[in-house]
Protein backbone atom coordinates (compact mmCIF):
# COMPACT_ATOMS: atom_id res chain seq x y z
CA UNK A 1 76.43 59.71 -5.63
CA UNK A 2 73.26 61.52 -4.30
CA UNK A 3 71.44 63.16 -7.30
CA UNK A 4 73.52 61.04 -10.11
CA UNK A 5 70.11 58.41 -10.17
CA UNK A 6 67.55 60.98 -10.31
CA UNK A 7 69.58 63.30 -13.53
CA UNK A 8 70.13 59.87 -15.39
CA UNK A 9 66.58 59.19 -15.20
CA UNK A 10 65.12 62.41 -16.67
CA UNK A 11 67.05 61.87 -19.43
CA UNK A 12 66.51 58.53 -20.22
CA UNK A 13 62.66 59.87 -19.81
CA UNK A 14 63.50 62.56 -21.91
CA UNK A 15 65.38 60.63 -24.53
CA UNK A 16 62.46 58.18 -25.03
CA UNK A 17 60.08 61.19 -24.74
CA UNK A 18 62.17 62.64 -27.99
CA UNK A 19 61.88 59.32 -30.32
CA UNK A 20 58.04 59.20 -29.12
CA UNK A 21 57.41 62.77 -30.40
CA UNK A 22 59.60 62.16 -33.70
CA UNK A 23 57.23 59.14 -34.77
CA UNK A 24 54.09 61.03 -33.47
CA UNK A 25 55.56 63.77 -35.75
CA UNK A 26 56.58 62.14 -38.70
CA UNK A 27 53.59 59.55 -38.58
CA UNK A 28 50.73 62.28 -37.73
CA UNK A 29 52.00 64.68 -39.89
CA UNK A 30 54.22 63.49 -42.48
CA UNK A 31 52.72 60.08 -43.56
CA UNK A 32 55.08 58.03 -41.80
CA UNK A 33 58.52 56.21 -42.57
CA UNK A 34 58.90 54.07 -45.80
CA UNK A 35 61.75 52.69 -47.41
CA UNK A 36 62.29 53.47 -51.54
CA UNK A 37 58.84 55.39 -51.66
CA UNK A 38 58.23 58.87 -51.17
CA UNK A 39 58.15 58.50 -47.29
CA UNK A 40 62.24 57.50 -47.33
CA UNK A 41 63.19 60.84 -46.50
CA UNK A 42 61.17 60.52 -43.15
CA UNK A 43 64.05 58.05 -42.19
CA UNK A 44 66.68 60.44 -42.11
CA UNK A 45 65.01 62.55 -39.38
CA UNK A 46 64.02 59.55 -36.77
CA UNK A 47 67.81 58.13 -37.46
CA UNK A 48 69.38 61.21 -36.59
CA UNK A 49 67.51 62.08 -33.24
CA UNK A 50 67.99 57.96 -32.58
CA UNK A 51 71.43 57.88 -33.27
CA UNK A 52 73.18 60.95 -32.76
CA UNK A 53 71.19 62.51 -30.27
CA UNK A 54 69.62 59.84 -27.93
CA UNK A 55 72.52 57.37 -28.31
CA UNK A 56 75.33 59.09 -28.21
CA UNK A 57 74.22 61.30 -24.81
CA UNK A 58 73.43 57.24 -23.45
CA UNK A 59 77.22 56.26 -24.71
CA UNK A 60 78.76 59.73 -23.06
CA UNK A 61 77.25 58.77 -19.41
CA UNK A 62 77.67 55.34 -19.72
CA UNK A 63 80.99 56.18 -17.27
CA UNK A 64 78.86 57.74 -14.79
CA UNK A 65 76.17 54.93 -15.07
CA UNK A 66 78.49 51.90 -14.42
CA UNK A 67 80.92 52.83 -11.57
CA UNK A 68 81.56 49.54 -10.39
CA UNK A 69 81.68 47.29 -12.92
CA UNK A 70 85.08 46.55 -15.16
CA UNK A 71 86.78 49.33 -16.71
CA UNK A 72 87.45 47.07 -20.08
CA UNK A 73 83.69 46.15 -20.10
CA UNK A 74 83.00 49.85 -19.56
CA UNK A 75 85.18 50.74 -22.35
CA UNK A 76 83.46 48.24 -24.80
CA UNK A 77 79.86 49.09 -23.82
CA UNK A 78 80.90 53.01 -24.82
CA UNK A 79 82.28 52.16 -28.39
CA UNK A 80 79.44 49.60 -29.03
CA UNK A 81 76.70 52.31 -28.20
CA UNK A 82 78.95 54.96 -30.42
CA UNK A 83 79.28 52.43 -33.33
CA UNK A 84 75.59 51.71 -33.45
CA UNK A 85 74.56 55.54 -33.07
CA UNK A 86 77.08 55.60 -36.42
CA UNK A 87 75.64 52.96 -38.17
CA UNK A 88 71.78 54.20 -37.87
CA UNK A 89 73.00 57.81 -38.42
CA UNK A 90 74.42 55.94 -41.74
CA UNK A 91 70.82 54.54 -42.75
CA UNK A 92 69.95 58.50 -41.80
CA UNK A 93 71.96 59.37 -44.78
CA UNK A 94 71.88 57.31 -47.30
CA UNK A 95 67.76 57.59 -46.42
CA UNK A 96 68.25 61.26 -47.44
CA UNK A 97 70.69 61.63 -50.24
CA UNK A 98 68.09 58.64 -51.91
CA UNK A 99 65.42 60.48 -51.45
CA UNK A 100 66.73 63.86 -53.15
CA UNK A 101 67.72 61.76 -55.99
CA UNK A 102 64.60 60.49 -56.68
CA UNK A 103 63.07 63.45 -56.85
CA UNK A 104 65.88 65.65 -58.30
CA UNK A 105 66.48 67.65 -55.25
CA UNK A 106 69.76 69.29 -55.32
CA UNK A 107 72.47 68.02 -51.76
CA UNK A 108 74.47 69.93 -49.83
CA UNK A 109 73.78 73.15 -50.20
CA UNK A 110 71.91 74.14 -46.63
CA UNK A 111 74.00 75.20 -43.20
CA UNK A 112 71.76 71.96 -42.02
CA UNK A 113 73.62 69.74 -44.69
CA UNK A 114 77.24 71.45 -43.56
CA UNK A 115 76.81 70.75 -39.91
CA UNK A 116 75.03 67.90 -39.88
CA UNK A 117 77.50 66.15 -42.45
CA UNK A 118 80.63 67.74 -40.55
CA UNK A 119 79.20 66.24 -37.26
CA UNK A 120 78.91 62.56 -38.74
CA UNK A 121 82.34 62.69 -40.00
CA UNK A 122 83.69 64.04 -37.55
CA UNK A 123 81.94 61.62 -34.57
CA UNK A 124 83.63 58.64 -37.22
CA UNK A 125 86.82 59.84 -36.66
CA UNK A 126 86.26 60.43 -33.07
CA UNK A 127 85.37 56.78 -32.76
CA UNK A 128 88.25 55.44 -34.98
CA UNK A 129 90.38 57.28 -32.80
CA UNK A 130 88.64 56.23 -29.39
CA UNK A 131 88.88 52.65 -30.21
CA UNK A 132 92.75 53.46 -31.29
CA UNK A 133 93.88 54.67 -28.41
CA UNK A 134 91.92 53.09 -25.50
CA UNK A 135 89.93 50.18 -26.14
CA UNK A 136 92.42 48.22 -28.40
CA UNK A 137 96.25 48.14 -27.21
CA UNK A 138 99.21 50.01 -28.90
CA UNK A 139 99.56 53.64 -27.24
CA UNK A 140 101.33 54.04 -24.85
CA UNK A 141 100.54 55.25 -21.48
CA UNK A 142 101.56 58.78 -21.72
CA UNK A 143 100.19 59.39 -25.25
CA UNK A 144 96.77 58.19 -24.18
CA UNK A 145 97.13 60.39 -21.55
CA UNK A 146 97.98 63.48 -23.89
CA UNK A 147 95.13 62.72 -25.92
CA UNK A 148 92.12 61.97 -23.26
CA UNK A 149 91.42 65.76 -22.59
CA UNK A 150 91.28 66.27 -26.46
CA UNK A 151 88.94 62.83 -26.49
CA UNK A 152 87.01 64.46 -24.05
CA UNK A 153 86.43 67.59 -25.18
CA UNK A 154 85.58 66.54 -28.88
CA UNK A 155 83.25 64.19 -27.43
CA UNK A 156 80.84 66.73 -25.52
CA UNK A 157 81.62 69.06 -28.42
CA UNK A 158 80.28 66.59 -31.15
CA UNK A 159 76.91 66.03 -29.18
CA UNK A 160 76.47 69.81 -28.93
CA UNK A 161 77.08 69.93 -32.66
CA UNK A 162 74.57 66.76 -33.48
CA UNK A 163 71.98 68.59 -31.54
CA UNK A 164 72.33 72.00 -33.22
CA UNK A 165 72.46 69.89 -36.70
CA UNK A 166 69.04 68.59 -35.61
CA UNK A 167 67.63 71.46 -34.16
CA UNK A 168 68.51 73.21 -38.09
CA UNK A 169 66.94 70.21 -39.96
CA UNK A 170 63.61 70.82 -37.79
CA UNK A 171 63.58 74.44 -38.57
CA UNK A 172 64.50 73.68 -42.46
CA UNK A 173 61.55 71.17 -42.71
CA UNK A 174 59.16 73.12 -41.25
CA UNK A 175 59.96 76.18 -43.55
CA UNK A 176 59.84 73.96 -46.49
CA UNK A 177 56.82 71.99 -45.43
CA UNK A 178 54.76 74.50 -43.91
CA UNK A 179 56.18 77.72 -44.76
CA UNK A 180 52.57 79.19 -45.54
CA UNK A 181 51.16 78.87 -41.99
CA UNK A 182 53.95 77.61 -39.83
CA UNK A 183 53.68 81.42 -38.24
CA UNK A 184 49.93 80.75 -37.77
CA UNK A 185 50.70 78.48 -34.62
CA UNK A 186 49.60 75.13 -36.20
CA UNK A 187 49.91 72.09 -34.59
CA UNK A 188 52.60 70.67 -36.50
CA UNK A 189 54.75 73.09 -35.75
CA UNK A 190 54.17 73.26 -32.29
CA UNK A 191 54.68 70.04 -32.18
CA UNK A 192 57.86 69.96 -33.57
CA UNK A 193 59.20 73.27 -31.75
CA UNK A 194 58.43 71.42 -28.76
CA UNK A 195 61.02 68.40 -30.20
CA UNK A 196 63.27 71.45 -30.61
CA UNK A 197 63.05 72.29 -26.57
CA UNK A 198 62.71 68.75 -25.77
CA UNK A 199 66.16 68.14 -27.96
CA UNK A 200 67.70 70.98 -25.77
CA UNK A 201 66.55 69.54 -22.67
CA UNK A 202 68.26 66.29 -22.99
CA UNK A 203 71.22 68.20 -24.01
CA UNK A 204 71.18 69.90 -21.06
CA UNK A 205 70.84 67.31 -18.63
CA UNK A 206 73.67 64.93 -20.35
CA UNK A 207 75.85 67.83 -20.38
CA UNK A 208 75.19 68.64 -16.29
CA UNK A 209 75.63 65.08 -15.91
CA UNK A 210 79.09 65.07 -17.26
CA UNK A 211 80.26 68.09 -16.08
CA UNK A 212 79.70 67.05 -12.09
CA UNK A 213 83.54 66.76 -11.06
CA UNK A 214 81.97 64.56 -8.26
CA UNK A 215 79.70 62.22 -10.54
CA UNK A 216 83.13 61.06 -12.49
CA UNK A 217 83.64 57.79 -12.05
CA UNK A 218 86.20 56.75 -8.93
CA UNK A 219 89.34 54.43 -11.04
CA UNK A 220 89.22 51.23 -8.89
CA UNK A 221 91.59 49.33 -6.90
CA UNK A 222 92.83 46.64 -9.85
CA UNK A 223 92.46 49.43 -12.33
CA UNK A 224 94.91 51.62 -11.11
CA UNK A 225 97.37 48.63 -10.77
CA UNK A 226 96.94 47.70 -13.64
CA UNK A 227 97.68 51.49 -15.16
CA UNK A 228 100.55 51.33 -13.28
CA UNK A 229 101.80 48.11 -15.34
CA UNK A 230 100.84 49.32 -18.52
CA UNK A 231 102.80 52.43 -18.21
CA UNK A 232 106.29 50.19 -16.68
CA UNK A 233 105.83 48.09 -20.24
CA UNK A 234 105.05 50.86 -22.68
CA UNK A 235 107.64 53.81 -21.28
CA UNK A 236 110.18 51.37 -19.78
CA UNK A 237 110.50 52.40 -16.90
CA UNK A 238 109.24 51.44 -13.35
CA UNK A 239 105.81 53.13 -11.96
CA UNK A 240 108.33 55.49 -9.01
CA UNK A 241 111.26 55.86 -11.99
């Protein structure tokens, strides 16, 4: 659909943009990203704007992307790109929670911490649940269709969380980093207030993507046939009954 290209574009650009500034950040600024040395924290940051910001916006448009192609393969290509946004979000937090052991820094105890944990768990269960209903078989046809609005909705709502959870962590680091001059303008933080818009930006655009009632993608021919068959084996009943 005119307009669909140009939107997934920017925020592809604006997704790689965000990683780009997080390493310039982290590298220029904070020493860079090591694993067991002081530097482990740094991990937690770059995994969390990889995984749960950039890659889970890419696996949330990845109906509007392929339109044409199988819905199964569709399906498939959504949970992998969820299950790897997971997995690094995982190295985010075990990266973290290290780190604060090794140098006797108290967990859990920021609004940061609350959201940011809430949002993982809750994006697992989201996924467990995905995969449950629609990408391996057992529900039936009207139960998946009872729960795909609430699949739906979590889904957006759990990016908007992930973002906020990042856009807290910036804000917390910079206080704690640079508390004495962060006011003064300095280029760290400017640079990372602009990852704050930049995080807000691809927010934005993912969430106008989705939202376009016209940009959903059109169930074909052999897809509604085969909904129809589904549903006659699962309810027991013909399609018309």
């Amino acid at each position: 659909p005119a307009g669909l290209s140009a939107f997934v574009a920017v925020s592809q650009l604006l997704g790689l943009t965000l990683l780009a500034t997080t390493g310039a950040w982290l590298g220029r600024y904070r020493g860079g990203v090591a694993w067991h040395s002081p530097l482990q924290f740094n991990a937690h940051p770059l995994c969390m704007v990889l995984g749960m910001v950039f890659l889970q916006g890419d696996a949330l448009l990845v109906y509007r992307v392929f339109r044409h192609e199988a819905k199964r393969s569709t399906k498939a290509l959504h949970a992998l790109l969820h299950g790897l946004a997971l997995l690094i979000a995982l190295v985010g937090i075990i990266a973290v929670f290290e780190s604060h052991r090794a140098k006797g820094i108290p967990d859990m105890y920021s609004l940061h911490s609350w959201c940011g944990m809430a949002a993982f768990v809750l994006y697992l269960l989201q996924w467990l649940l995905g995969c449950g209903f629609f990408l391996f078989p057992g529900a039936s046809f009207s139960l998946r269709g009872r729960y795909k609005p609430q699949h739906i909705f979590f889904g957006i709502a759990l990016f908007v969380l992930s973002i906020a959870s990042c856009l807290l962590g910036i804000t917390e680091m910079l206080l704690f980093k640079i508390s004495d001059s962060y006011s003064h303008f300095v280029p760290e933080g400017v640079l990372a207030n602009t990852l704050g818009v930049m995080l807000v930006a691809f927010g934005l655009v993912v969430g106008y993507v989705l939202t376009r009632e016209e940009w959903r993608r059109p169930p074909l021919a052999e897809e509604l046939a085969l909904s129809m068959d589904f549903k006659t084996l699962t309810e027991g009943e013909s399609p018309g009954g």
